[in-house]
C-alpha atoms as a PDB file:
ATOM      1  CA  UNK A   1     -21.505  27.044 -84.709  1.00  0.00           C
ATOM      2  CA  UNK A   2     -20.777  25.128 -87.915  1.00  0.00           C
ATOM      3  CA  UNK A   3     -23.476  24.411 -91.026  1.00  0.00           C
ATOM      4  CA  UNK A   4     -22.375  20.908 -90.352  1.00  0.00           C
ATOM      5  CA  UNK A   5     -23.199  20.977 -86.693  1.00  0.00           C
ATOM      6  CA  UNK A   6     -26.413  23.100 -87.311  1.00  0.00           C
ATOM      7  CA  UNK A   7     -27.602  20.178 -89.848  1.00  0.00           C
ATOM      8  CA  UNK A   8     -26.096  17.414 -87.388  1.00  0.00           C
ATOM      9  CA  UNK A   9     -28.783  18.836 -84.822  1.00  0.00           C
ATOM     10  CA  UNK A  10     -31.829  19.255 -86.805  1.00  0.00           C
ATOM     11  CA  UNK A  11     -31.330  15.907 -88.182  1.00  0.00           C
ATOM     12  CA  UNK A  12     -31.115  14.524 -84.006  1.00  0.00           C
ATOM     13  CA  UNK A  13     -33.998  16.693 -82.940  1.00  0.00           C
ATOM     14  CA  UNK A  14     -36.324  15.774 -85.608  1.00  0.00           C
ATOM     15  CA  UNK A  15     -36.179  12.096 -84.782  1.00  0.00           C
ATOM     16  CA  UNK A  16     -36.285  11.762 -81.666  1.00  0.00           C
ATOM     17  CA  UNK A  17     -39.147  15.064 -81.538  1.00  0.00           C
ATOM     18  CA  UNK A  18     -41.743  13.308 -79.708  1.00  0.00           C
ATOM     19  CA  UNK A  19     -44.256  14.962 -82.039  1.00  0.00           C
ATOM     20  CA  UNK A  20     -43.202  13.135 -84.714  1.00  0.00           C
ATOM     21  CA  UNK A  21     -42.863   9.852 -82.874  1.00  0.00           C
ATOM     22  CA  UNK A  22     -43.752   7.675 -86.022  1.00  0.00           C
ATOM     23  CA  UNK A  23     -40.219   7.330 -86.876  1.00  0.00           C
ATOM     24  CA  UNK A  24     -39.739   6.721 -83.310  1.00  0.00           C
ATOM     25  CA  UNK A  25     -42.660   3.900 -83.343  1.00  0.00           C
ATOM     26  CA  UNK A  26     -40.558   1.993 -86.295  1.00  0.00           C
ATOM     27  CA  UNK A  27     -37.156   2.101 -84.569  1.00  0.00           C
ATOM     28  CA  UNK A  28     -39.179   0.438 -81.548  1.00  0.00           C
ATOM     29  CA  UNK A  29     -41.285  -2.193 -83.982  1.00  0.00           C
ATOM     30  CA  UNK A  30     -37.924  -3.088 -85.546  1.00  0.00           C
ATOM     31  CA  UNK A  31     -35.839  -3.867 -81.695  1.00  0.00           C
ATOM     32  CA  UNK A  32     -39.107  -5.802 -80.381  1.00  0.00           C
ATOM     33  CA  UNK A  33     -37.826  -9.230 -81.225  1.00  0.00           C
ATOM     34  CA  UNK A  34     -34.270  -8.981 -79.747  1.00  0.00           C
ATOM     35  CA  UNK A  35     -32.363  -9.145 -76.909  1.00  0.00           C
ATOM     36  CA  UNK A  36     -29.938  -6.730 -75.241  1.00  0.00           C
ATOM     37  CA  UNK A  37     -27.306  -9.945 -76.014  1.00  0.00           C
ATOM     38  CA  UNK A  38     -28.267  -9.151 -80.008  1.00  0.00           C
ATOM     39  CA  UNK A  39     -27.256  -6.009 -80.335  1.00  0.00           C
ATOM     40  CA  UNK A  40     -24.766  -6.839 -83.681  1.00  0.00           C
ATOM     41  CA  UNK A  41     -27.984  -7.880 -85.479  1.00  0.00           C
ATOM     42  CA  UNK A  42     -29.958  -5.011 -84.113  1.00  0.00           C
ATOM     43  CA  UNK A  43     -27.183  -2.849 -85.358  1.00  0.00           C
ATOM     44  CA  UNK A  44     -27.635  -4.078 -89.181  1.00  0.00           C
ATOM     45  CA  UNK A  45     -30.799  -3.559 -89.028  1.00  0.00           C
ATOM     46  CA  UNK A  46     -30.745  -0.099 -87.972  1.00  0.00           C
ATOM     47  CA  UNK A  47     -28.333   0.329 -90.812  1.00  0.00           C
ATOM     48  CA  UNK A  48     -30.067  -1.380 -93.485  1.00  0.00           C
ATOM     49  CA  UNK A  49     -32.868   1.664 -92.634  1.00  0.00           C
ATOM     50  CA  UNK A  50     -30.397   4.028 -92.585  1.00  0.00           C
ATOM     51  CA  UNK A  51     -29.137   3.107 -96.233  1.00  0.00           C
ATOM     52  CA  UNK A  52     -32.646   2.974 -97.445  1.00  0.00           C
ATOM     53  CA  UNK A  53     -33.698   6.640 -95.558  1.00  0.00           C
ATOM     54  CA  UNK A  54     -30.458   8.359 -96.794  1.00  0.00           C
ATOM     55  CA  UNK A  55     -31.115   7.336-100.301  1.00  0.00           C
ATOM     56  CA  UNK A  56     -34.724   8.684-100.625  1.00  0.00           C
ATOM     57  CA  UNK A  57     -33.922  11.905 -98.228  1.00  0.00           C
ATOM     58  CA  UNK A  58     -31.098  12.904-100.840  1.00  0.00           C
ATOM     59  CA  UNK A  59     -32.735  12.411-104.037  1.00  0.00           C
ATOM     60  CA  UNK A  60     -35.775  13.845-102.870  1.00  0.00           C
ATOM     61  CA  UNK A  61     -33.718  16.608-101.087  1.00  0.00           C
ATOM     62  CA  UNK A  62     -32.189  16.949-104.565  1.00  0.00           C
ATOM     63  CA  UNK A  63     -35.559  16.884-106.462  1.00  0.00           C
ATOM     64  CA  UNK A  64     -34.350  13.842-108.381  1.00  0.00           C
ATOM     65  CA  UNK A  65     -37.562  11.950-107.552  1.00  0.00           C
ATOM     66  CA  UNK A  66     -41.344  13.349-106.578  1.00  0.00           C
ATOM     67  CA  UNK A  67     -43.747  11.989-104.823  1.00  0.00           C
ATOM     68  CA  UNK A  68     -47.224  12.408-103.232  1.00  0.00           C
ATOM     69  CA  UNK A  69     -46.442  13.598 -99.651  1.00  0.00           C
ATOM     70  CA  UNK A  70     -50.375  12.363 -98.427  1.00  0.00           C
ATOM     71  CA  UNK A  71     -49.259   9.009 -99.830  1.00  0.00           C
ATOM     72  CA  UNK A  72     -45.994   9.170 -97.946  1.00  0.00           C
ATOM     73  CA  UNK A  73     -47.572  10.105 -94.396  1.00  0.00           C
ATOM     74  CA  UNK A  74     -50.021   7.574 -95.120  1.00  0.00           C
ATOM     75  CA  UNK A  75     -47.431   4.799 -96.053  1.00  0.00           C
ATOM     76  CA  UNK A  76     -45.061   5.305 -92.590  1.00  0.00           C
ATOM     77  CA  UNK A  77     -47.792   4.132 -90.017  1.00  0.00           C
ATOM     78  CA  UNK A  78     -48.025   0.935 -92.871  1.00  0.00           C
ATOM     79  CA  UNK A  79     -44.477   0.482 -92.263  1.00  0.00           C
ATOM     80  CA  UNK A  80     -44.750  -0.075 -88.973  1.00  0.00           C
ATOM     81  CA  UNK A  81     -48.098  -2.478 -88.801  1.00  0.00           C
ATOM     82  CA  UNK A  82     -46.269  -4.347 -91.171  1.00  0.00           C
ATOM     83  CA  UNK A  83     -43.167  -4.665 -89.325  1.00  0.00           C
ATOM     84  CA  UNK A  84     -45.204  -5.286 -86.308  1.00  0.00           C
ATOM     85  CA  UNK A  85     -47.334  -8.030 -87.739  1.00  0.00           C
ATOM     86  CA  UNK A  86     -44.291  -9.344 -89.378  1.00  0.00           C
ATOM     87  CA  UNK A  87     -42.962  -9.623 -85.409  1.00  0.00           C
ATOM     88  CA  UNK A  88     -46.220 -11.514 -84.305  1.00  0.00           C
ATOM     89  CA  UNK A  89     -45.327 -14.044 -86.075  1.00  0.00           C
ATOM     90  CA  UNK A  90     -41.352 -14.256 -85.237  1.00  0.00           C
ATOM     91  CA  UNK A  91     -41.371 -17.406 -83.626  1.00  0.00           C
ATOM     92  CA  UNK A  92     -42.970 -19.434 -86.064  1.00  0.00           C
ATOM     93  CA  UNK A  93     -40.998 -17.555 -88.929  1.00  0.00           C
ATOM     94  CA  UNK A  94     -38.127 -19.267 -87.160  1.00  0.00           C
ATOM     95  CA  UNK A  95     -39.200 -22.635 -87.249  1.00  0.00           C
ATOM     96  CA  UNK A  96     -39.520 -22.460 -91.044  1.00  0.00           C
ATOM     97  CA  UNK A  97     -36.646 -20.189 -92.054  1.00  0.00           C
ATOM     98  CA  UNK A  98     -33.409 -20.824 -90.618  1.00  0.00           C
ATOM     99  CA  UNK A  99     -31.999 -17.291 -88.793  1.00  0.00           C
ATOM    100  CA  UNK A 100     -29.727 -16.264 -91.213  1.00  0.00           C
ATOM    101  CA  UNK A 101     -32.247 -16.678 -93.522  1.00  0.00           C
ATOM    102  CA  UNK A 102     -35.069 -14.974 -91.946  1.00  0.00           C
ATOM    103  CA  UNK A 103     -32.190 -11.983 -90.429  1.00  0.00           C
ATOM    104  CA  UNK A 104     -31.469 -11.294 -94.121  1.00  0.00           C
ATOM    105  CA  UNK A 105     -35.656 -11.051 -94.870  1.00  0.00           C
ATOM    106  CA  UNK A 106     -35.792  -8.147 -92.465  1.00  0.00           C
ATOM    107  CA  UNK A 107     -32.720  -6.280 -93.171  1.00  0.00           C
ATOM    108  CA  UNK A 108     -34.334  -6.519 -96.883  1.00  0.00           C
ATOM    109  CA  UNK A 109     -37.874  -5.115 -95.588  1.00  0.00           C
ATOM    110  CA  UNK A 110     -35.510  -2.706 -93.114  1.00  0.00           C
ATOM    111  CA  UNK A 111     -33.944  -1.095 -96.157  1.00  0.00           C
ATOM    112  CA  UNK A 112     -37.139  -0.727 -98.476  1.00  0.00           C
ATOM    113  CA  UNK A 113     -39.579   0.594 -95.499  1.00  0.00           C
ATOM    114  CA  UNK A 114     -36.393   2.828 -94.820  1.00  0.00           C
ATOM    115  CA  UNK A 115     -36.922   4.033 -98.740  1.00  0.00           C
ATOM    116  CA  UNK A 116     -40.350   5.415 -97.931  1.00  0.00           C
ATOM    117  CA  UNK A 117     -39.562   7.152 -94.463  1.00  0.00           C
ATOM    118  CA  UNK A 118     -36.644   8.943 -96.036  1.00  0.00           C
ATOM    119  CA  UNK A 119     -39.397  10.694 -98.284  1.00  0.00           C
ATOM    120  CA  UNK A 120     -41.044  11.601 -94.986  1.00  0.00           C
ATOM    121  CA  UNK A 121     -37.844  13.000 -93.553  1.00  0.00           C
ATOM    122  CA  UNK A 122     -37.493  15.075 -96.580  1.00  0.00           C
ATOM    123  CA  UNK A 123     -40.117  17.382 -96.460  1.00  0.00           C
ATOM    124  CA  UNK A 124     -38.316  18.473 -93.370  1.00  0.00           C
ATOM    125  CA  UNK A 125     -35.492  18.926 -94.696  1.00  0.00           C
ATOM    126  CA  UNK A 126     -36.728  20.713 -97.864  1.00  0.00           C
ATOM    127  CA  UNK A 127     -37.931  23.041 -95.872  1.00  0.00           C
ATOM    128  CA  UNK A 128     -34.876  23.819 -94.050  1.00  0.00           C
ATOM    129  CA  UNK A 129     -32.413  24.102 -97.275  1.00  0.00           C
ATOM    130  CA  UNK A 130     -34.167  26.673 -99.419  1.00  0.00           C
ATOM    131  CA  UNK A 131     -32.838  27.148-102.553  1.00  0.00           C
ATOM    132  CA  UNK A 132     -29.485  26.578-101.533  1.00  0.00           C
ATOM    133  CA  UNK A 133     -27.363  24.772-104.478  1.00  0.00           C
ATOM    134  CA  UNK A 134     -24.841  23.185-102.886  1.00  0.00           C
ATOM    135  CA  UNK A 135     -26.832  20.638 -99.981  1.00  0.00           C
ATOM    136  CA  UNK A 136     -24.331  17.647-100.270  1.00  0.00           C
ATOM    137  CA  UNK A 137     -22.777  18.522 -96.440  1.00  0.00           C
ATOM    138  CA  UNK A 138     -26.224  19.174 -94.674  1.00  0.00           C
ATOM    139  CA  UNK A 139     -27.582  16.135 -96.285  1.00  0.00           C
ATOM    140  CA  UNK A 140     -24.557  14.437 -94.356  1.00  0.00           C
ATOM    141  CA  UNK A 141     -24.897  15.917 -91.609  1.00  0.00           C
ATOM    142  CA  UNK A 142     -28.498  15.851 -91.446  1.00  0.00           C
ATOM    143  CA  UNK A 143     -28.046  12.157 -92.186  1.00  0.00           C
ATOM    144  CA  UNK A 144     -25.742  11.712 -89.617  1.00  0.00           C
ATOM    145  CA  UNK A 145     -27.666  13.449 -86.894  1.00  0.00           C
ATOM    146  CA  UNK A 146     -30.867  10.971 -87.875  1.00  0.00           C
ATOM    147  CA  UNK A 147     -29.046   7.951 -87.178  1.00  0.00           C
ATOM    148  CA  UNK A 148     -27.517   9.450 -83.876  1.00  0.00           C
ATOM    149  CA  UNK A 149     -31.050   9.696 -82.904  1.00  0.00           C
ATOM    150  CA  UNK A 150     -31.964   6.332 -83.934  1.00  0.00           C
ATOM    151  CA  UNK A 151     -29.007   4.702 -81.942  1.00  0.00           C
ATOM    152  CA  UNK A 152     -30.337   6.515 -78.851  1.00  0.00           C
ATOM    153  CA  UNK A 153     -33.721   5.402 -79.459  1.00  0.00           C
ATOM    154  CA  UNK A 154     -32.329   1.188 -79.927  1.00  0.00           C
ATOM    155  CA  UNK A 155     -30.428   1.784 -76.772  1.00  0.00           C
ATOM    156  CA  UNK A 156     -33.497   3.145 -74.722  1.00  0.00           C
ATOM    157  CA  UNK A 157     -35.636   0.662 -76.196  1.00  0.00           C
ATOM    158  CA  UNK A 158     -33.712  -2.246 -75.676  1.00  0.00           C
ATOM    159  CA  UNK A 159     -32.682  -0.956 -72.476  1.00  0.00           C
ATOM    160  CA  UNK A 160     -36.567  -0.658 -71.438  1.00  0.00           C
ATOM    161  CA  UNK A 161     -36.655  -4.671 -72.970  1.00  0.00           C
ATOM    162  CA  UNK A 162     -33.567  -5.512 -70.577  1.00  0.00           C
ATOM    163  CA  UNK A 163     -35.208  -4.576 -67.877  1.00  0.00           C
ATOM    164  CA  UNK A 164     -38.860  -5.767 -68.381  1.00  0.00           C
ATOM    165  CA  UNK A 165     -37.123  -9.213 -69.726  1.00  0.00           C
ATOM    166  CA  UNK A 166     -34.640  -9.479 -66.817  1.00  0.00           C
ATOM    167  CA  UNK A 167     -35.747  -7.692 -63.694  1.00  0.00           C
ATOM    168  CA  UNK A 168     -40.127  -8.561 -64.034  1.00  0.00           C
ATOM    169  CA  UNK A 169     -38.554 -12.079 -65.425  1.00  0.00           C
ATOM    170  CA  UNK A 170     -41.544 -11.960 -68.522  1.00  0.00           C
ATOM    171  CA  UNK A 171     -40.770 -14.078 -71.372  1.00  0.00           C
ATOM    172  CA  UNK A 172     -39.285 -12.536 -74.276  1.00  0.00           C
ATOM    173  CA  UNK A 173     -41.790 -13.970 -76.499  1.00  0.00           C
ATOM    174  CA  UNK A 174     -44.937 -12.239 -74.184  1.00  0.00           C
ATOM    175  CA  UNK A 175     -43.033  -9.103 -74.578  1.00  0.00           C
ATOM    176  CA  UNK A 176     -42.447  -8.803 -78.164  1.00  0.00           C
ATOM    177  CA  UNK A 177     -46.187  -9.571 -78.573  1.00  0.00           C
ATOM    178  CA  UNK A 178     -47.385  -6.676 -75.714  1.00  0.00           C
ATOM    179  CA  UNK A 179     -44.853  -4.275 -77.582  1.00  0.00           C
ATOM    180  CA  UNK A 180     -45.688  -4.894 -81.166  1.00  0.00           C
ATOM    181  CA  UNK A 181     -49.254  -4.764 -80.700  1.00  0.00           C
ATOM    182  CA  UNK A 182     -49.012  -1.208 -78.442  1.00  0.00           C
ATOM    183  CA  UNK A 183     -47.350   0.216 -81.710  1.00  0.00           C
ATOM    184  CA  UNK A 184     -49.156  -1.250 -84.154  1.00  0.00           C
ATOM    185  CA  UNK A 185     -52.293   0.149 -82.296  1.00  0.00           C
ATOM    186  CA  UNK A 186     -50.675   3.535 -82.071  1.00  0.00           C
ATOM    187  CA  UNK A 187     -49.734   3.664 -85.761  1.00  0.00           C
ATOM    188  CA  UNK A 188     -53.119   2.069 -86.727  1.00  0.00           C
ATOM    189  CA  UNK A 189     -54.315   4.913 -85.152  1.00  0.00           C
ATOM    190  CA  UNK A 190     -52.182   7.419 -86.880  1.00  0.00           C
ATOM    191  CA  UNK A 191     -53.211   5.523 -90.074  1.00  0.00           C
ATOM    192  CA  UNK A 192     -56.568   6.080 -90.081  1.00  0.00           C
ATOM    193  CA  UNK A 193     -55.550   9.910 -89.332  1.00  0.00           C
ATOM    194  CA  UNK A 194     -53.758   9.715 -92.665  1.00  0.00           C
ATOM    195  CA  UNK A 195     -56.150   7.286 -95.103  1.00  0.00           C
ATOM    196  CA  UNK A 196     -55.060   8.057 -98.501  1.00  0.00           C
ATOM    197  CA  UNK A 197     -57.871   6.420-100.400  1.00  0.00           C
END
């Protein structure tokens, strides 16, 4: 088996690892508000917290930038209240921005929340390079395998919203309020776990 394919796995396994489901919890938060039918928008988003994961997780993998870890682990479950609260309110937020306006105000807050769980990624990944010098193709890779992970997590998430939406006929707007406040409670939980101050 290849180093590429080695670093291709760990990066799948550790997010979608059920024990560290607060990466998982975000992916979810960010998919609450959209259909199955929305799936270009749901796809920038994903990608604007790609860019802003890969660019922490390498320069932290590189030791370009430090950090307080207990701040980091703390921070995450914020990501996601924020994102969640940020959801309560989506249907209002429409009636004053217009949607391009207000798609381009979350693919901004994808990409900087995306900043701080990169940081959180990297201690795993720090951990699995050593000392080795040249990390430029398991960063890749490992980069790679996270966002494999995070497309299986949209599709089973807005696969789950598909069928609640379509088949138990609920309104969209009940279920992106039952959804976002499960995992806000969950990572309000996990908060608290983590309180930094």
């Amino acid at each position: 088996m290849s180093e590429f394919f080695i670093y291709l796995q760990l990066g799948y396994q550790h997010i979608t690892d059920i024990n560290g489901y607060d990466h998982i919890l975000f992916v979810v938060a960010l998919c609450a508000i959209y259909r199955i039918t929305d799936w270009q928008k749901i796809l920038y988003l994903v990608t604007a917290f790609t860019i802003g994961h890969s660019i922490t997780l390498a320069l932290a993998a590189l030791e370009l930038i430090d950090y307080s870890t207990d701040l980091i682990e703390f921070l995450i479950p914020v990501t996601i209240i924020l994102t969640c609260i940020s959801n309560f309110f989506h249907r209002s937020t429409e009636s004053v921005l217009d949607p391009e306006e207000f798609s381009r105000v979350r693919y901004f807050f994808a990409m900087m929340f995306g900043l701080i769980h990169g940081m959180g990624f990297s201690n795993y990944l720090k951990s699995l390079l050593g000392k080795n010098e040249n990390i430029v193709v398991q960063l890749l890779a490992f980069n790679i395998g996270l966002e494999f992970g995070q497309l299986l997590i949209v599709a089973v998430a807005i696969t789950l919203s598909f069928l609640v939406l379509d088949g138990f006929k609920i309104k969209k707007h009940s279920w992106n309020l039952i959804l976002s406040a499960f995992v806000a409670g969950v990572a309000f939980k996990l908060m608290t776990e983590k309180w930094y101050f």
